[in-house]
Protein backbone atom coordinates (compact mmCIF):
# COMPACT_ATOMS: atom_id res chain seq x y z
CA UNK A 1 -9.05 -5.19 -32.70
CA UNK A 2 -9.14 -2.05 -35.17
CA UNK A 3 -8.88 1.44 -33.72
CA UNK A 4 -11.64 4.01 -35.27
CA UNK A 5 -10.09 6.75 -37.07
CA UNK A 6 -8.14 9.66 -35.56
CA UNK A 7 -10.54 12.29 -34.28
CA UNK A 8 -10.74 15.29 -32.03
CA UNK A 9 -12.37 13.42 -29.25
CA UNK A 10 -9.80 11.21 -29.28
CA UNK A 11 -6.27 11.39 -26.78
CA UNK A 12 -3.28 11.56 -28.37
CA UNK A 13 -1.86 8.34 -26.00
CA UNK A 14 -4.65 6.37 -27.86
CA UNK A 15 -3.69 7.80 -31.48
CA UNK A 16 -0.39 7.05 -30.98
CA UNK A 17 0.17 3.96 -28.72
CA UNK A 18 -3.12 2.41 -29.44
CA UNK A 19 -4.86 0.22 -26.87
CA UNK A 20 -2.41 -1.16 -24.45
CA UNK A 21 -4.31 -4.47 -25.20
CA UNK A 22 -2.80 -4.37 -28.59
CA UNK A 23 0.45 -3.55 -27.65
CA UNK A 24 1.54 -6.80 -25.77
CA UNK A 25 0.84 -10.54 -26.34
CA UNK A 26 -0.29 -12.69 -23.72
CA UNK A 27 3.60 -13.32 -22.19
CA UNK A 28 4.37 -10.04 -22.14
CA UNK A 29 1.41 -8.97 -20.07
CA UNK A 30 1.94 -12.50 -17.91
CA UNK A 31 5.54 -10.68 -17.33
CA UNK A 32 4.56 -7.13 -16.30
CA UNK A 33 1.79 -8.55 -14.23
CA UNK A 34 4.51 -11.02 -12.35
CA UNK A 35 6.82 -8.04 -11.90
CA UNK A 36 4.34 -5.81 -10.46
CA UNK A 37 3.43 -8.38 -8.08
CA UNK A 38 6.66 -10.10 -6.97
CA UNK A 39 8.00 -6.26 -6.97
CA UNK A 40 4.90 -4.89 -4.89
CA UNK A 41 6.06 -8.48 -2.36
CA UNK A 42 9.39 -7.60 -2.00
CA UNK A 43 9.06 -4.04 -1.39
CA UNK A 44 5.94 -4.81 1.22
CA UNK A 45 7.97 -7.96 2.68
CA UNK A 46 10.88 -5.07 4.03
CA UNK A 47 8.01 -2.60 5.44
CA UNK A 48 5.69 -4.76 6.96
CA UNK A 49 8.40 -6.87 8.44
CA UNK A 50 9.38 -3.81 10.22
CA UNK A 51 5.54 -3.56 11.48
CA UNK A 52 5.98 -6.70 12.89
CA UNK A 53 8.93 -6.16 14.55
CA UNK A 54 7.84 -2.66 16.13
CA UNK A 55 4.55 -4.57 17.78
CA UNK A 56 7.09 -6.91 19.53
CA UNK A 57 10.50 -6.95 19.55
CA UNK A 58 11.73 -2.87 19.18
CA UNK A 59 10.51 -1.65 22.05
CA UNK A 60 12.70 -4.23 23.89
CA UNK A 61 15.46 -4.02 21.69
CA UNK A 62 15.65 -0.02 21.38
CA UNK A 63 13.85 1.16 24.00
CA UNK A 64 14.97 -1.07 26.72
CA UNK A 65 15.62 1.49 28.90
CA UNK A 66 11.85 2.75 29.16
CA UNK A 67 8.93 1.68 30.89
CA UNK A 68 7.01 -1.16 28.97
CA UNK A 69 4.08 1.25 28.21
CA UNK A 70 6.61 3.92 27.08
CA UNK A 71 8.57 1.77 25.53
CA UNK A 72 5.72 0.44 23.00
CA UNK A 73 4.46 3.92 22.34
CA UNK A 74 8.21 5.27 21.39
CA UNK A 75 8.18 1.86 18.59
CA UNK A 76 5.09 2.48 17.21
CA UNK A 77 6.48 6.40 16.90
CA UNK A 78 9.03 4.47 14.56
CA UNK A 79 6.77 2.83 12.60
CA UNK A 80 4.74 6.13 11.95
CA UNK A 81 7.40 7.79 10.71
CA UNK A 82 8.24 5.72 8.09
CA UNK A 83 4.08 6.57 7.16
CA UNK A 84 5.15 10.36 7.20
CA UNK A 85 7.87 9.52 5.09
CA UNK A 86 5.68 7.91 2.57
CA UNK A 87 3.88 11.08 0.81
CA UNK A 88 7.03 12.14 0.59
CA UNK A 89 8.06 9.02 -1.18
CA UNK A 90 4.92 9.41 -3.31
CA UNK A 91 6.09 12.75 -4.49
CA UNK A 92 9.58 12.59 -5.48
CA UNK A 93 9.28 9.30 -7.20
CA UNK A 94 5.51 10.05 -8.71
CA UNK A 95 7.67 13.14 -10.45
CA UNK A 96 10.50 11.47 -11.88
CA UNK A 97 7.67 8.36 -13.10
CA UNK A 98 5.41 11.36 -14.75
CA UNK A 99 8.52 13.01 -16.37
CA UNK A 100 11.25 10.38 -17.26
CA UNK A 101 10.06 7.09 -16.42
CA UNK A 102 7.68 4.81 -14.33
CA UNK A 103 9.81 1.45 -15.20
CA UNK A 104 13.19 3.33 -14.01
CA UNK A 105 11.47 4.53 -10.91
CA UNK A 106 10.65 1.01 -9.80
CA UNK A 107 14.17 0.00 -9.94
CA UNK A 108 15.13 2.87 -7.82
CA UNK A 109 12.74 2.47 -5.27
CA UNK A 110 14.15 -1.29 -4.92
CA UNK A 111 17.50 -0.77 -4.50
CA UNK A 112 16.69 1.83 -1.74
CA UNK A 113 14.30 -0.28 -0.01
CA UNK A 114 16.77 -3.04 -0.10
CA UNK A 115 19.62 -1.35 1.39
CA UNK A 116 17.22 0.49 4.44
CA UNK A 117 16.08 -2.92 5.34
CA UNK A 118 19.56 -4.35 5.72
CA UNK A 119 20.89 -1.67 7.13
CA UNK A 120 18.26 -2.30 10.20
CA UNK A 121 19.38 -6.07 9.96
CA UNK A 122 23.01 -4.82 11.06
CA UNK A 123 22.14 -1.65 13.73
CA UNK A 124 23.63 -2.38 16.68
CA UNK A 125 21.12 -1.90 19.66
CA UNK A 126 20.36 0.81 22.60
CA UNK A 127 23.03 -1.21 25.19
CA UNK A 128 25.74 -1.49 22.02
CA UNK A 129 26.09 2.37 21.15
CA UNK A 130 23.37 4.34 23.51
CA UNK A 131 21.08 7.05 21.92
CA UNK A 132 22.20 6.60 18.56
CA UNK A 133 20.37 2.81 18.22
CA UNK A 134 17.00 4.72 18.07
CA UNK A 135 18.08 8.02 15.87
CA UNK A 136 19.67 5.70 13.15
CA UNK A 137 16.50 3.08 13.35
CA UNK A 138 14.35 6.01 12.77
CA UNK A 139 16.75 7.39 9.60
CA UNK A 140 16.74 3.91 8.28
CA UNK A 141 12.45 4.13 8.91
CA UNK A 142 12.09 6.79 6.51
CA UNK A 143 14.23 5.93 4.09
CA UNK A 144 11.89 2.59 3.87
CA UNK A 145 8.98 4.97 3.56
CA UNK A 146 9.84 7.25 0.94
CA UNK A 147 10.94 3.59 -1.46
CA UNK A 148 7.32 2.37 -0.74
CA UNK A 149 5.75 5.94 -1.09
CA UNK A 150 7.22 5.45 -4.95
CA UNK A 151 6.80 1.61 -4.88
CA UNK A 152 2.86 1.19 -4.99
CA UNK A 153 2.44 4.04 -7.75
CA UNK A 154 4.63 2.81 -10.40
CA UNK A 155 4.37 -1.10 -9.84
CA UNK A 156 -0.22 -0.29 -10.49
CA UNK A 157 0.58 1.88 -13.08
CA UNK A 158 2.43 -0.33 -15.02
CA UNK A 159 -0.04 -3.14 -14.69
CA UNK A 160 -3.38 -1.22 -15.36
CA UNK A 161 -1.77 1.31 -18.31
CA UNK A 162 -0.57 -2.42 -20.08
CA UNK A 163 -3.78 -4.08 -19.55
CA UNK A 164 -7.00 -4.35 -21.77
CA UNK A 165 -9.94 -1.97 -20.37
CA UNK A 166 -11.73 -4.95 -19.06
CA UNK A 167 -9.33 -5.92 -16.92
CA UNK A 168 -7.59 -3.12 -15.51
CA UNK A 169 -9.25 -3.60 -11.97
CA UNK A 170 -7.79 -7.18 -11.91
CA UNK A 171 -4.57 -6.42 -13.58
CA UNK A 172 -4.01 -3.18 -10.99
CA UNK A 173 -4.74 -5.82 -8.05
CA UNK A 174 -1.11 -7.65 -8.61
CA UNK A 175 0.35 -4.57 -7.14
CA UNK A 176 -2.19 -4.38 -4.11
CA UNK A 177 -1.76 -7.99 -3.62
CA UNK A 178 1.84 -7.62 -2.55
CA UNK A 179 1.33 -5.64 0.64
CA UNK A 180 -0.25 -8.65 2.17
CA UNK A 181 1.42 -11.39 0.34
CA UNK A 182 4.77 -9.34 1.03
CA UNK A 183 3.02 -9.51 4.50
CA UNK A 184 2.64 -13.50 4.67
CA UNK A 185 6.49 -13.89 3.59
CA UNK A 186 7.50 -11.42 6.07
CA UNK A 187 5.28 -13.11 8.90
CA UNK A 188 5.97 -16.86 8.34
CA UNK A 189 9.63 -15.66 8.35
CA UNK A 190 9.46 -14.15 11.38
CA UNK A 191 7.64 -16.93 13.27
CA UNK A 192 9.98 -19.34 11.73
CA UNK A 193 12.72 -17.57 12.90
CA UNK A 194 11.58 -17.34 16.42
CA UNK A 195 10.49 -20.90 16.54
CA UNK A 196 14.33 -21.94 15.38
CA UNK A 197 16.35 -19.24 17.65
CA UNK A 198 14.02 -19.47 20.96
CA UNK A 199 15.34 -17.17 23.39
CA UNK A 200 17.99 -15.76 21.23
CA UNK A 201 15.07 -14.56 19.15
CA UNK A 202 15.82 -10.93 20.89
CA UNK A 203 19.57 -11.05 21.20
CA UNK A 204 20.28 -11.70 17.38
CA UNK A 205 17.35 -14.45 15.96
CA UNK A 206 15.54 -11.10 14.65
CA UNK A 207 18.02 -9.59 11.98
CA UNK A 208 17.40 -12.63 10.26
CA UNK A 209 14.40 -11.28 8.42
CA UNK A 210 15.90 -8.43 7.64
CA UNK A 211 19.18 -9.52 6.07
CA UNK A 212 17.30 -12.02 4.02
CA UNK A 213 16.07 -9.13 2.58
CA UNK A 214 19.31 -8.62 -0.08
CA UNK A 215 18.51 -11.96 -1.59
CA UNK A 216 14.79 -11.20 -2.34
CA UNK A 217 15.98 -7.91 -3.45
CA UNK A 218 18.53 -9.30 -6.12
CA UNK A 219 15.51 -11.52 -7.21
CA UNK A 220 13.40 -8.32 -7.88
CA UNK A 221 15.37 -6.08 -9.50
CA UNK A 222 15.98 -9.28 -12.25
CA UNK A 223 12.45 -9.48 -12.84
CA UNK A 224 11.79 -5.52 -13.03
CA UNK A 225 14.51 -4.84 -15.41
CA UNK A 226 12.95 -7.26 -18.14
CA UNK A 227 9.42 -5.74 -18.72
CA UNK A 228 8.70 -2.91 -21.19
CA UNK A 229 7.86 0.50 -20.35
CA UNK A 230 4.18 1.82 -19.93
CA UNK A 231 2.78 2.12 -23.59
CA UNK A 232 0.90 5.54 -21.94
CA UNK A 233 4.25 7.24 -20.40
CA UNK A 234 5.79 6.44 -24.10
CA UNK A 235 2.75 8.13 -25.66
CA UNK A 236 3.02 10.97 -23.68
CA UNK A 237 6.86 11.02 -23.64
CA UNK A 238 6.55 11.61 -27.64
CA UNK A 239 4.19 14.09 -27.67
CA UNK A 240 5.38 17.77 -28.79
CA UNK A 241 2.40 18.93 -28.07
CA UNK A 242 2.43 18.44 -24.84
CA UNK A 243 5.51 20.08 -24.12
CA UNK A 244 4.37 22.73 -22.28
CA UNK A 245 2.64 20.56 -19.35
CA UNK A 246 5.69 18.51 -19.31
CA UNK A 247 7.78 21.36 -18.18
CA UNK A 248 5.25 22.16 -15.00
CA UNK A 249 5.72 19.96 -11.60
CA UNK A 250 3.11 17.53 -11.71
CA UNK A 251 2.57 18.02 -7.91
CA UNK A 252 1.50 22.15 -8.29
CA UNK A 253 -0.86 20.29 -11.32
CA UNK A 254 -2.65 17.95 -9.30
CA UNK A 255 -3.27 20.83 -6.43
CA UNK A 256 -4.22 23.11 -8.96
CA UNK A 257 -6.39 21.34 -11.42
CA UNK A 258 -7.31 17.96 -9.41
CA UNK A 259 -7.23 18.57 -5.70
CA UNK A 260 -11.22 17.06 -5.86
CA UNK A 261 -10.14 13.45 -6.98
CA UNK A 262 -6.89 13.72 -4.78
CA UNK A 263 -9.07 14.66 -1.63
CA UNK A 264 -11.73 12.07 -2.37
CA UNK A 265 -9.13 9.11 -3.37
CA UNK A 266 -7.47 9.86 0.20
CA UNK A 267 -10.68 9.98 1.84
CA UNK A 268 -11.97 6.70 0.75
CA UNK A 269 -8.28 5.11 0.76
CA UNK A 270 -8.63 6.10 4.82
CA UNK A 271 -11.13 2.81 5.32
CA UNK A 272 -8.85 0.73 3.89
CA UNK A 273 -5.61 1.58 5.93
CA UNK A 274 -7.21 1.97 8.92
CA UNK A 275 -8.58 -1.80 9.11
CA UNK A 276 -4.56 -2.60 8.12
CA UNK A 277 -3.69 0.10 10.98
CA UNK A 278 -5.92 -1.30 13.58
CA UNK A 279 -5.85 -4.71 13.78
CA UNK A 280 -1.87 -5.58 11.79
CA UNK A 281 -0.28 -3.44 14.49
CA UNK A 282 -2.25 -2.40 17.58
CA UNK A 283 -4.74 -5.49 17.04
CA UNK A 284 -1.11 -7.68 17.54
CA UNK A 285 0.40 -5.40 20.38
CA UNK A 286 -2.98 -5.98 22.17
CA UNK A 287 -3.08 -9.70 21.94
CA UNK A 288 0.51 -10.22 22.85
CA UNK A 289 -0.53 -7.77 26.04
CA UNK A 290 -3.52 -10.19 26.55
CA UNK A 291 -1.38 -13.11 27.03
CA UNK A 292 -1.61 -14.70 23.25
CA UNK A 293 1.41 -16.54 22.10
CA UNK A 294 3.99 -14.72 20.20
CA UNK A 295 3.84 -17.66 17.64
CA UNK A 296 0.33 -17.86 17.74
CA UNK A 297 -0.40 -14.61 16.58
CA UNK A 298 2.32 -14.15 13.32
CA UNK A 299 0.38 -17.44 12.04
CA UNK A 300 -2.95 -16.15 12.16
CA UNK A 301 -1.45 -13.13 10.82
CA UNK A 302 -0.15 -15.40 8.09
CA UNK A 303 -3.42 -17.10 7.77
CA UNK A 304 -5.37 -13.61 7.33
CA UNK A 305 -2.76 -12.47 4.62
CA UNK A 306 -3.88 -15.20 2.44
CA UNK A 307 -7.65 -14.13 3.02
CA UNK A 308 -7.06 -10.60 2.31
CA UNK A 309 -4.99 -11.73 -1.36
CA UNK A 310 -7.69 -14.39 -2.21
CA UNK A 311 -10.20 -11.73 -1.95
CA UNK A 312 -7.83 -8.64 -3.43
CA UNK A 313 -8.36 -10.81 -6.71
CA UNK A 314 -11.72 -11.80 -6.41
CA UNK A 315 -12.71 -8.31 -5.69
CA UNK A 316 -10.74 -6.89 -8.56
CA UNK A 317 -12.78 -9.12 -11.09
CA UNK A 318 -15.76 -7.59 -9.58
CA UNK A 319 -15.11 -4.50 -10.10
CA UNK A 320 -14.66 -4.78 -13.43
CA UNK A 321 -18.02 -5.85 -14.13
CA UNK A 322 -19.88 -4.00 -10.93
CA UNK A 323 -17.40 -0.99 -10.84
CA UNK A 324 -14.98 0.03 -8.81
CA UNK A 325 -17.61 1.94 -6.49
CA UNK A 326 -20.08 -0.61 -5.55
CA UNK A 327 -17.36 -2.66 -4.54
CA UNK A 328 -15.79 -0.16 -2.40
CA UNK A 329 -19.47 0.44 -0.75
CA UNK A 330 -19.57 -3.40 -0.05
CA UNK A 331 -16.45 -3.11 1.71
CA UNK A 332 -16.70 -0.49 3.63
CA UNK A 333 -19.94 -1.53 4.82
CA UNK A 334 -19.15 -4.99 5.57
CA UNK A 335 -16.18 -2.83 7.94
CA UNK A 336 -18.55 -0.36 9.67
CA UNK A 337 -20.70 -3.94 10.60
CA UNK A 338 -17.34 -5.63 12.19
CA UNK A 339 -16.02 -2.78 14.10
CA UNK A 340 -17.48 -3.36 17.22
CA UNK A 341 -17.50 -7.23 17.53
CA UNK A 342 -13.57 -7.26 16.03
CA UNK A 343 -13.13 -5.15 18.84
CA UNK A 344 -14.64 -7.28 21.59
CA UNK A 345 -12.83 -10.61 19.96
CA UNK A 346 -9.44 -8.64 20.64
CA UNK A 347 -9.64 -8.05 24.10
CA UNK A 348 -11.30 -11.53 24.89
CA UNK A 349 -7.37 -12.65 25.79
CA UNK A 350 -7.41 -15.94 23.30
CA UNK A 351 -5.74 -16.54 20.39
CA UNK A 352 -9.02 -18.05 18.88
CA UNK A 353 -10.73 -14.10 19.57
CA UNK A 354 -8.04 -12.75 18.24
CA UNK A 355 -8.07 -15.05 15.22
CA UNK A 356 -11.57 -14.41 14.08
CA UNK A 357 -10.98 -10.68 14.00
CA UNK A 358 -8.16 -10.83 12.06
CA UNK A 359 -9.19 -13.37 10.05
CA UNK A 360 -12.44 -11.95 9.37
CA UNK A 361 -11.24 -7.83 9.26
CA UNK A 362 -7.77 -8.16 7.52
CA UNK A 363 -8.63 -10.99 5.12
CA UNK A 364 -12.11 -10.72 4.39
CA UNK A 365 -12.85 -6.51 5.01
CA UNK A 366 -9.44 -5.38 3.71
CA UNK A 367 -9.24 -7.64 0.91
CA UNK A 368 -12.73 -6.11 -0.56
CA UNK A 369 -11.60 -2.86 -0.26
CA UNK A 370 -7.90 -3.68 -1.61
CA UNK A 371 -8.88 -5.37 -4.65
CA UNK A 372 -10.68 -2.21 -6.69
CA UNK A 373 -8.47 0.46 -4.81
CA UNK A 374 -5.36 0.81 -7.11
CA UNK A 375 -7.87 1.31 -10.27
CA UNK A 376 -10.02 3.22 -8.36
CA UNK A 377 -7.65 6.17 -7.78
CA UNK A 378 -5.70 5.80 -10.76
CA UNK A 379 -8.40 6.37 -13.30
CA UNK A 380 -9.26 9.42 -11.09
CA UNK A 381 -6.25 11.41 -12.39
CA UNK A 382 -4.88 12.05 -16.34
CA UNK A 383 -2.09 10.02 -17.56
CA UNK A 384 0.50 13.10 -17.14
CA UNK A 385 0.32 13.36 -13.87
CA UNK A 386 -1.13 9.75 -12.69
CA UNK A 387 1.60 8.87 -11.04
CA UNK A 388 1.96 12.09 -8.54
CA UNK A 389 -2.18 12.10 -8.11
CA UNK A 390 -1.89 8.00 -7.42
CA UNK A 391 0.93 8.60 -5.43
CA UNK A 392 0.38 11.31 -3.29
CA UNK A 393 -3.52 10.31 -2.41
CA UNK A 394 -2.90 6.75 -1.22
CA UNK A 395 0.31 7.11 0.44
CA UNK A 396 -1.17 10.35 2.26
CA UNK A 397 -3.98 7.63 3.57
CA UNK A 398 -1.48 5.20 4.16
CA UNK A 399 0.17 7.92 6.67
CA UNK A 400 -3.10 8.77 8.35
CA UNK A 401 -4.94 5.41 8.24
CA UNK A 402 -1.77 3.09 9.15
CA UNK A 403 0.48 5.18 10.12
CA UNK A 404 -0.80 7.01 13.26
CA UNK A 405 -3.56 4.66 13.65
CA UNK A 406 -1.54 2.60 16.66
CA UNK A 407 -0.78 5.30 18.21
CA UNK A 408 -4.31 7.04 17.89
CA UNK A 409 -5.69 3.50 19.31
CA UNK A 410 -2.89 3.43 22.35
CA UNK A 411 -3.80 7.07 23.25
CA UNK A 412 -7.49 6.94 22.76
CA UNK A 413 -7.30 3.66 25.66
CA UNK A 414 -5.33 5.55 27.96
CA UNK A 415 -7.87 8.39 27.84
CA UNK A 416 -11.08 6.42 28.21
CA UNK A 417 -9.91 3.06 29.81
CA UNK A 418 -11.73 1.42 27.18
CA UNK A 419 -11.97 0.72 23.95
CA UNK A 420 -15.11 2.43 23.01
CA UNK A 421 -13.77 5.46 22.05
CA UNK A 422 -11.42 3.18 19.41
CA UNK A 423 -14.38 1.90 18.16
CA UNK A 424 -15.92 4.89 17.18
CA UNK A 425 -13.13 6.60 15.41
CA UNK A 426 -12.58 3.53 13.52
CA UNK A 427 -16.35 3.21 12.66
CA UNK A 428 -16.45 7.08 11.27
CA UNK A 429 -13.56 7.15 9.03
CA UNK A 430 -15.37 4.16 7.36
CA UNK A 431 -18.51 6.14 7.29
CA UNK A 432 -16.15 9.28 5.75
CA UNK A 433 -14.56 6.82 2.97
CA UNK A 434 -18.04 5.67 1.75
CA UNK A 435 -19.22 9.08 1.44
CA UNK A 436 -16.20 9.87 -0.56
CA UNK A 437 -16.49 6.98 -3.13
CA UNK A 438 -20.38 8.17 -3.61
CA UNK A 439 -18.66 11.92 -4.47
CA UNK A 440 -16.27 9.92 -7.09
CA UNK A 441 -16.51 9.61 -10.82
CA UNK A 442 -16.59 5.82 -11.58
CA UNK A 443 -13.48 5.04 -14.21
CA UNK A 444 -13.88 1.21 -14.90
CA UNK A 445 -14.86 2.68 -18.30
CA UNK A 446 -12.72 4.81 -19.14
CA UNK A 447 -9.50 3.54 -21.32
CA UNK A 448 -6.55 3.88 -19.40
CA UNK A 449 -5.18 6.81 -21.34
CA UNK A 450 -8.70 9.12 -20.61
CA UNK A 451 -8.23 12.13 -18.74
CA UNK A 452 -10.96 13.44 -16.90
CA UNK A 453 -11.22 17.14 -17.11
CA UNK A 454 -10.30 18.81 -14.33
CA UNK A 455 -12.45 22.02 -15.10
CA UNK A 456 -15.93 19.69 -15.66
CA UNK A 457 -15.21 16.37 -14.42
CA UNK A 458 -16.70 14.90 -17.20
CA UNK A 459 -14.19 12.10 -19.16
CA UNK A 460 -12.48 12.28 -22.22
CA UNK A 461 -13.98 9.85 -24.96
CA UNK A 462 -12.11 7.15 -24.79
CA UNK A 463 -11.03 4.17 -27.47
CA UNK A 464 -13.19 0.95 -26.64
């Protein structure tokens, strides 16, 4: 492929770096692709582990000396924190990837992750060393959340800004793909763990998980070091002109000149985490409330995880062709329609209920909208500050959505006795996230160095 001559339409990433397509043979791409994903796993395989063991095992490890009811509330107030944290995250490390480097930033948020999760792996508990158990476990929380608040930006970034313009949906997808996958590991450890240690499960079994977590960590940061840096940071890294954009924070930038595709991008990235939100965490603490097998319930979760990554992919080819929009829509629709009878299948006390609306909302729902998500707010924001826009939208969602979702759910029971009112909250922020992906530019066309304009919203011409 030829690039046209240098014009004034034209960015000065393209001029310069070319077409990422160019830039990289087949292995190369094969490598950045691999490192986004196993990466994304790893990272995802710490957080979500520590999902899992908030729904059942931390409110009777650190909050033993509360009422059950209390005691689940005060774990899930763990788990959101390390959601809070996570904007934060998105922030500090979406900075440092616009300014100095995305690859370097992945590294970093690694090693942090890495030593958080074993950290929790060796706290001793409430009875050991008294109020202390539940301050440090909270510390430790956020320090998990501001590693994955960097995590999800960089590890998209540098698979869409390396891959050809017809497959940047699918390419972006390796990084979406490890929440769940990183899920799967982290629930098939879990079970297998409990199945081995039986009642010790609670005493010691459960730090397993977590101090396996050095080892897959090690693994990672071999991979990550390898690959090449984004041919679109090193564009913009060269460029004199640019100098004077490069000195401003890229987080006043995005609230200044693009707080329309950050507010939109958050919106519609709500849908998504709260299907995760409800039915990962509350969905699990409500079945294992109903009487479902603690076993029972980390295998379907298992089961659902491979769903949701089967259909990341095969959503992320669609949108390449359809758009990143229309497969949003599909989504979210296909969401708003299961609300209701994923609702009734999770109080119905089996593990078969509970199966089918996990199965069917966090493998099926979630993996429509998770596929064309990572494009879809990345191509809303210019390369100089993609990685703070990126960043700060979906890891904002991921605190509202996922987050406080559990909580919202626990509260909204206790007020109404039911779970109607559940039902309805989850049903409108669906509603909210397709109206925001109708109010968003579609980028599947643009190349993945086009800014759109922040004054017009109008794209850049971009290379084909």
């Amino acid at each position: 492929m030829t690039l046209p001559p240098e014009g004034p339409h034209m960015t000065h990433a393209t001029t310069r770096a070319g077409n990422p397509s160019d830039s990289l043979n087949t292995k190369d791409l094969r490598r950045i692709l691999a490192s986004s994903a196993i990466g994304s796993i790893i990272e995802y395989y710490d957080f979500i582990l520590y999902a899992t063991a908030a729904s059942l095992i931390f409110d009777k490890v650190f909050f033993s000396n509360l009422p059950p009811g209390v005691a689940l509330f005060a774990s899930f107030g763990t788990l959101a924190v390390g959601y809070i944290a996570r904007p934060l995250g998105g922030v500090v490390f979406g900075h440092f990837g616009d300014r100095v480097s995305r690859k370097r930033m992945l590294v970093v948020s690694m090693l942090l992750m890495g030593v958080a999760t074993v950290a929790i792996g060796l706290l001793p508990t409430q009875s050991q060393i008294g109020l202390a158990a539940p301050i440090l476990l909270v510390i430790l929380r956020v320090v998990q959340g501001i590693s994955v608040g960097g995590e999800w930006g960089g590890a998209t970034l540098m698979a869409l800004e390396h891959a050809p313009e017809s497959k940047r949906g699918f390419a972006a997808a390796f990084a979406n793909a490890g929440g769940p996958a990183g899920g799967l590991v982290a629930t098939f450890v879990v079970s297998g763990v409990s199945a081995l240690t039986g009642p010790a499960f609670l005493d010691w079994g459960w730090r397993i998980p977590f101090l396996l977590s050095a080892v897959l960590i090690l693994i990672g940061l071999l991979i990550r070091l390898k690959v090449a840096e984004s041919p679109v940071f090193q564009a913009l890294d060269s460029e004199a002109a640019d100098s004077r954009k490069r000195k401003s924070f890229p987080v006043v930038v995005v609230f200044r000149r693009h707080w329309r595709p950050l507010v939109l991008t958050l919106v519609a990235s709500l849908g998504f985490y709260t299907m995760q939100g409800f039915l990962t965490s509350w969905g699990v603490s409500v079945a294992n409330a109903e009487g479902v097998s603690r076993e029972g319930i980390l295998n379907v979760k298992g089961i659902a995880a491979v769903v949701t990554i089967i259909g990341c992919f095969a959503a992320a080819r669609a949108s390449d062709r359809l758009g990143r929009r229309a497969v949003l829509a599909a989504g979210g629709v296909l969401g708003i329609l299961w609300v209701y009878p994923a609702l009734v299948l999770l109080h119905n006390g089996t593990l078969w209920g509970f199966s089918v609306a996990v199965i069917v909302g966090n493998g099926l729902v979630q993996g429509l909208l998770a596929g064309p998500i990572g494009a879809y707010i990345s191509e809303q924001f210019p390369p100089e500050v993609r990685y703070t826009g990126s960043s700060l939208s979906y890891q904002a969602a991921s605190t509202l959505g996922a987050g406080l979702t559990p909580m919202l759910a626990t509260l909204l029971v206790m007020v109404d006795g039911s779970f109607a009112l559940v039902g309805v909250a989850w049903a409108l922020i669906l509603v909210a996230g397709l109206v925001a992906v109708f109010f968003s530019r579609e980028g599947a066309r643009l190349g993945a160095d086009a800014a759109p304009r922040a004054e017009t919203g109008k794209p850049r011409a971009a290379v084909r």
